[in-house]
Protein backbone atom coordinates (compact mmCIF):
# COMPACT_ATOMS: atom_id res chain seq x y z
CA UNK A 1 0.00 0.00 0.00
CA UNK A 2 1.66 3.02 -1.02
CA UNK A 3 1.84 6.52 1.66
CA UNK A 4 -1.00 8.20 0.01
CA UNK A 5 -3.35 5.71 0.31
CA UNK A 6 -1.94 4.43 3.58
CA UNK A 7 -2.51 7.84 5.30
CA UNK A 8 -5.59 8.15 3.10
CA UNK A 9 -7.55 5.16 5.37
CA UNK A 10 -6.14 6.90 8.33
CA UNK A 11 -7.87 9.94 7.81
CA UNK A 12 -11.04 8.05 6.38
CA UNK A 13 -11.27 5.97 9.60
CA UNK A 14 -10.70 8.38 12.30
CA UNK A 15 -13.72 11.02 10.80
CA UNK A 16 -15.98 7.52 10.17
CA UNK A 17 -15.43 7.35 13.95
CA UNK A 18 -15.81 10.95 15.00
CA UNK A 19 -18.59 11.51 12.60
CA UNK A 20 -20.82 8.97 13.74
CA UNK A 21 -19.88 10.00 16.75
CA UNK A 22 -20.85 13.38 16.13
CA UNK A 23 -24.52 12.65 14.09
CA UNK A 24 -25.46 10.31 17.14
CA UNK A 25 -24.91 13.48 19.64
CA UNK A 26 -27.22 15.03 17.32
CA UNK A 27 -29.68 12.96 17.18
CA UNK A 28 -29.11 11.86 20.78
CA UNK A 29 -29.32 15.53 22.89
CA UNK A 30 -29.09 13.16 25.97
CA UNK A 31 -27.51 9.84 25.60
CA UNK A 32 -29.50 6.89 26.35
CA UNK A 33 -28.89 4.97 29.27
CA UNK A 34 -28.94 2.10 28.95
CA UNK A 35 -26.61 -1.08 27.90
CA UNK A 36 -27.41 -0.52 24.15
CA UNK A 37 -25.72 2.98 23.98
CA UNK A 38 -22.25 3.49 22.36
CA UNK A 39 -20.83 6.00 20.67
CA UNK A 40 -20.39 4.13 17.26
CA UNK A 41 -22.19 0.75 16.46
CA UNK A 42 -19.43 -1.32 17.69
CA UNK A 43 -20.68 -4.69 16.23
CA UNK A 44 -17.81 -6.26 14.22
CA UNK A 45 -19.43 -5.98 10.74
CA UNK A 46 -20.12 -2.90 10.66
CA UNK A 47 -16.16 -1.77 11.89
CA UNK A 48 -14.83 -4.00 9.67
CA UNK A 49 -17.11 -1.96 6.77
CA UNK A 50 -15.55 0.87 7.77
CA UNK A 51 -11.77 0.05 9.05
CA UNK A 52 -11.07 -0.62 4.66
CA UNK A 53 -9.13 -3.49 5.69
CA UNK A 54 -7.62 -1.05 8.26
CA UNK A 55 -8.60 -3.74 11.91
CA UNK A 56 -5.31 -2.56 13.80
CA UNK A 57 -5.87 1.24 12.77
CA UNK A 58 -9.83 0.62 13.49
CA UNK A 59 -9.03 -0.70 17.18
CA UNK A 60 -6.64 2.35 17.62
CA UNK A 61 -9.30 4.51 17.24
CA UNK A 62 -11.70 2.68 18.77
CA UNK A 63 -8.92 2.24 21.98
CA UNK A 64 -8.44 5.75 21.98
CA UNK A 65 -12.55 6.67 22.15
CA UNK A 66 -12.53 4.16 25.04
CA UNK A 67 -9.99 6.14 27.19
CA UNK A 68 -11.61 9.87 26.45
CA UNK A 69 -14.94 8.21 27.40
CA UNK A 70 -13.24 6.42 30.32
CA UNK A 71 -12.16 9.85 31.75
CA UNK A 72 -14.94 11.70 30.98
CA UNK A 73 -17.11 8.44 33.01
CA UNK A 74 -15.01 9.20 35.79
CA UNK A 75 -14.91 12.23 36.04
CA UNK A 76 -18.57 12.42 36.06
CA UNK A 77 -18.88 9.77 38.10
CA UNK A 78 -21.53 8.17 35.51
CA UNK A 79 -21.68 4.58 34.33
CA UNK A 80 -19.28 2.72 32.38
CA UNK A 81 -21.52 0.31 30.88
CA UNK A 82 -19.61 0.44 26.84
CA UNK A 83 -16.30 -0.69 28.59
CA UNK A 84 -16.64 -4.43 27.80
CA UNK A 85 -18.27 -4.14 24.80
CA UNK A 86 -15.22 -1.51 23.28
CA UNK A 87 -12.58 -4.02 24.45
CA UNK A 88 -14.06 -7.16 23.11
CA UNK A 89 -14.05 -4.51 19.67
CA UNK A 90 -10.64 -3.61 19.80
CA UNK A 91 -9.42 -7.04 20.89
CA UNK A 92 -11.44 -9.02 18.24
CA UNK A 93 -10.45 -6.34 15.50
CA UNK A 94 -6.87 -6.56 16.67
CA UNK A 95 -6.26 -9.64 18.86
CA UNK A 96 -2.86 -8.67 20.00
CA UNK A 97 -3.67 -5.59 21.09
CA UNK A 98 -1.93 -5.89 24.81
CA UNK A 99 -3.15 -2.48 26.08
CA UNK A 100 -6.70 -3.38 26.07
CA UNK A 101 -6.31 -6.47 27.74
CA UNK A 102 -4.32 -4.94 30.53
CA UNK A 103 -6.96 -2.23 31.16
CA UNK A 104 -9.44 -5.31 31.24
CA UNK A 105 -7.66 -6.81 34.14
CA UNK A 106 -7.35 -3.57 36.49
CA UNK A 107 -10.68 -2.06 35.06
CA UNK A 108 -13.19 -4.68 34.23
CA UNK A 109 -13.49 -6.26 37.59
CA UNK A 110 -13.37 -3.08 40.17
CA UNK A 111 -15.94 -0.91 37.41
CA UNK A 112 -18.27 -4.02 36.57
CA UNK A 113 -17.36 -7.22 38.98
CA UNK A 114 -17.26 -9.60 36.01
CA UNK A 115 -14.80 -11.72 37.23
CA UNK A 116 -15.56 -14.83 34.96
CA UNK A 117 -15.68 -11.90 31.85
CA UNK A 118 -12.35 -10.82 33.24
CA UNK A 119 -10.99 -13.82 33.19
CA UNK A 120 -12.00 -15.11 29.55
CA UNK A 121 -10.77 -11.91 27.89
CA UNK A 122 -7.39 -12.41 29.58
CA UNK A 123 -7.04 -15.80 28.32
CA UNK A 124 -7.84 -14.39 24.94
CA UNK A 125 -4.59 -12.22 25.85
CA UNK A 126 -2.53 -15.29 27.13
CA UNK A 127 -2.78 -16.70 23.50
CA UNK A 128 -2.60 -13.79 21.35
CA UNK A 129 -0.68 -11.25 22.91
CA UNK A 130 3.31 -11.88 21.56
CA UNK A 131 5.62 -13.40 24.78
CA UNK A 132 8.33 -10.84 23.24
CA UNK A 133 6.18 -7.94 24.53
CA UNK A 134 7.98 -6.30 27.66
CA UNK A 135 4.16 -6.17 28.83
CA UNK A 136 3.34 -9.78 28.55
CA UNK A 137 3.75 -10.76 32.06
CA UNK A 138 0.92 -8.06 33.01
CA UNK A 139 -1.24 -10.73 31.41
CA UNK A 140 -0.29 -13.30 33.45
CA UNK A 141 0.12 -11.40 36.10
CA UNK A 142 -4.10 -10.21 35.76
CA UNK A 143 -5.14 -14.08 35.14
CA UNK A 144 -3.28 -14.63 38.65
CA UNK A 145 -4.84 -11.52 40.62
CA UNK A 146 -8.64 -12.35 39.27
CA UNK A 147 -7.73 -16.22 40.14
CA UNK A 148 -7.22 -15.20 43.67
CA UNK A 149 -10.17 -12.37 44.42
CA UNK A 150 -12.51 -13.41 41.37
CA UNK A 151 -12.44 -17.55 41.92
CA UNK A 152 -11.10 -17.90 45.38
CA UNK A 153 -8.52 -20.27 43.87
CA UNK A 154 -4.92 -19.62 45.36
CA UNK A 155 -3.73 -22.67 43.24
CA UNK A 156 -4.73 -21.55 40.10
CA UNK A 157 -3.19 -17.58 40.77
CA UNK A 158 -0.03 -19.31 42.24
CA UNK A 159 0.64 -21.08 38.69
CA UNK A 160 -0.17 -17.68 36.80
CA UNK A 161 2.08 -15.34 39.38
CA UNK A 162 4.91 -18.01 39.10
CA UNK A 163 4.64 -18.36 35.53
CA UNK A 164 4.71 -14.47 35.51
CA UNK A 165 7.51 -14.55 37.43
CA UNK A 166 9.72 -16.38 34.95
CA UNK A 167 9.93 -13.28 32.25
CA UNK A 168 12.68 -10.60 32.44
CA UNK A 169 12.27 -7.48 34.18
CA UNK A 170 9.39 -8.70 36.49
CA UNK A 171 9.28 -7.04 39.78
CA UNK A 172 11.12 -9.23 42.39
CA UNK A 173 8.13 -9.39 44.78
CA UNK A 174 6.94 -12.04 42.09
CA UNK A 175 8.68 -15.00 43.33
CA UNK A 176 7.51 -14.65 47.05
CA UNK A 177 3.91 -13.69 46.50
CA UNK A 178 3.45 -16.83 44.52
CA UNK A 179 5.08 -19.05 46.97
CA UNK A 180 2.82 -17.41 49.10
CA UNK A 181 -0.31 -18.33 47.04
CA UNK A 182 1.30 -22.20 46.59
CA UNK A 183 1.60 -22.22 50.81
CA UNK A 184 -2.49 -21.00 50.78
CA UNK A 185 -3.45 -23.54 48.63
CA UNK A 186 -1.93 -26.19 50.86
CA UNK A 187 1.42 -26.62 48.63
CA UNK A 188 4.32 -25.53 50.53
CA UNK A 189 6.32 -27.90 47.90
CA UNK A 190 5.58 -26.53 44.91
CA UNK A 191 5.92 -22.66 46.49
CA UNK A 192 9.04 -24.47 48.26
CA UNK A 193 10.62 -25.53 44.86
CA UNK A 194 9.54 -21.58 43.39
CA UNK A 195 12.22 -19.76 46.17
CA UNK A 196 14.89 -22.64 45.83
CA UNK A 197 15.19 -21.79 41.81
CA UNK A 198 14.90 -17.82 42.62
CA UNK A 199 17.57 -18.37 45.06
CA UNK A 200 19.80 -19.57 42.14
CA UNK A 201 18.94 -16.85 40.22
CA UNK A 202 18.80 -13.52 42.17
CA UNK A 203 21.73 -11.77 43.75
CA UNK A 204 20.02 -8.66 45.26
CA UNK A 205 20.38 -8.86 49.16
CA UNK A 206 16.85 -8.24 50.05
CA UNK A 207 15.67 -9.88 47.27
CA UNK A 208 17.77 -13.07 49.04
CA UNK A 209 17.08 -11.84 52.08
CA UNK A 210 12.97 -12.23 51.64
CA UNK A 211 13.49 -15.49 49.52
CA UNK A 212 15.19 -17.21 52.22
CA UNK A 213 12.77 -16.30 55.29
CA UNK A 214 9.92 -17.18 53.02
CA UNK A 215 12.39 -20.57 52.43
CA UNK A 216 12.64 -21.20 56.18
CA UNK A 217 8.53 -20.64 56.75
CA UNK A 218 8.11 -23.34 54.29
CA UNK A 219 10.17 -25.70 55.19
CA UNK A 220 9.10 -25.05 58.64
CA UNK A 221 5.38 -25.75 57.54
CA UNK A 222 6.64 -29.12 55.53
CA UNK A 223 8.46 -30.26 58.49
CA UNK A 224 5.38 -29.51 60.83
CA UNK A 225 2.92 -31.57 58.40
CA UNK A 226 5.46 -34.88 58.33
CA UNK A 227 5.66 -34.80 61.69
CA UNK A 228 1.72 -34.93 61.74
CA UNK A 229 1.60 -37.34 58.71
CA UNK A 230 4.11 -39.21 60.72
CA UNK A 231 1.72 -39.21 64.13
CA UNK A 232 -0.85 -40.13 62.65
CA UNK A 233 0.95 -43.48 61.38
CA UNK A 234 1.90 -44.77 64.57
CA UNK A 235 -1.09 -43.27 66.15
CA UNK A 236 -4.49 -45.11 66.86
CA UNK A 237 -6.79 -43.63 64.12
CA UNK A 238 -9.48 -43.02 67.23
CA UNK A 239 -6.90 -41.44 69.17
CA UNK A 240 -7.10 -37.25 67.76
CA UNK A 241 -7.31 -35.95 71.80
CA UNK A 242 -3.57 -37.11 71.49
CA UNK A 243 -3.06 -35.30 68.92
CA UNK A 244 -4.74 -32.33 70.36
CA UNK A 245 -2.82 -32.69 73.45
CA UNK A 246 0.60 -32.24 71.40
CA UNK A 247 -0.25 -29.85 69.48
CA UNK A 248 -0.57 -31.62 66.08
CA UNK A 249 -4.71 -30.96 65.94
């Protein structure tokens, strides 16, 4: 595609948006409220019509519409019912596009309390978004976060916050928080193995210094839970006031 016609679509698709934009302010003196409302028809067909083969450019356009409507929703304290239906837009017309799944991870859940939503779109991320994007680990790092507070599974968030964990230039909180997360779901070993291989790998002091008291709480809990395994073994099955009485109940 040559400049001319290159910069041609540009033009062409940012005034389709603004001037539907504009004609339904006109017609609309006072926007509907209700789910139905947006400020372009954002049902794929109809931006595919008018993106000319332009997607990526279309979901630039629509990403920035979403953020001035965003503010302007906040600021006014008003509803932000359009937000899901703008990112699954932009993210259909441009799969890849690792901004909008990032604000659907922070945003979606605290503005709407679709966890389950929240956690589909992300996935969506997980498979499209390029693991060579510096940002890529904010996906991860979402699933784990909406795991945790959305389906009460610790498991589940540990495996996303470790796996988060594993790309460069990750914040070195990473490694504890999901050996934390193992250690709530009842799997000091796996959250035990997670700070041995960060141990290997880190040389900042407090870094170390926080990966080996997590280390010894672990290893304290594993040690505690043989030693129970291990009562209960030579232990008469009806006898659990012993255990009681030694502190293992």
């Amino acid at each position: 595609m040559s400049k001319t016609v290159h910069r041609f679509s540009i033009v062409v698709c940012v005034l389709c948006v603004c001037g539907f934009g504009v004609l339904n302010s006109r017609l609309e003196p006072s926007p509907k409220r209700s789910e139905d409302y947006h400020l372009v028809d954002l049902s794929l067909p109809y931006l595919s019509l008018i993106s000319l083969g332009n997607e990526s450019l279309m979901a630039d356009c629509l990403w920035l519409d979403l953020l001035f409507r965003l503010g302007e929703s906040i600021k006014n304290e008003s509803g932000t019912w359009y937000l899901t239906a703008y990112v699954d837009a932009i993210t259909t017309l441009s799969p890849s596009f690792e901004g909008a799944y990032e604000l659907a991870g922070t945003l979606v859940p605290k503005l709407t309390g679709d966890f389950q939503y929240t956690h589909e779109v992300l996935q969506k991320g997980e498979i499209h978004v390029s693991k060579g994007n510096p940002r890529y680990w904010y996906i991860l790092f979402y699933l784990g976060i909406n795991a945790y507070f959305g389906q009460d599974d610790a498991f589940l968030a540990a495996r996303y916050i470790d796996a988060a964990s594993k790309f460069p230039d990750t914040p070195t909180f990473l490694p504890v928080f999901a050996a934390s997360l193992y250690t709530l779901s009842d799997n000091e070993f796996a959250g035990l193995a997670v700070v041995e291989r960060y141990l290997k790998e880190f040389d900042d002091p407090y870094v170390l210094h926080r990966l080996r008291e997590k280390q010894r709480s672990l290893q304290n809990k594993i040690d505690v839970n043989r030693h129970r395994e291990f009562m209960r073994l030579i232990v008469n099955p009806n006898g659990s006031g012993f255990l009681e009485a030694i502190g293992f109940e």
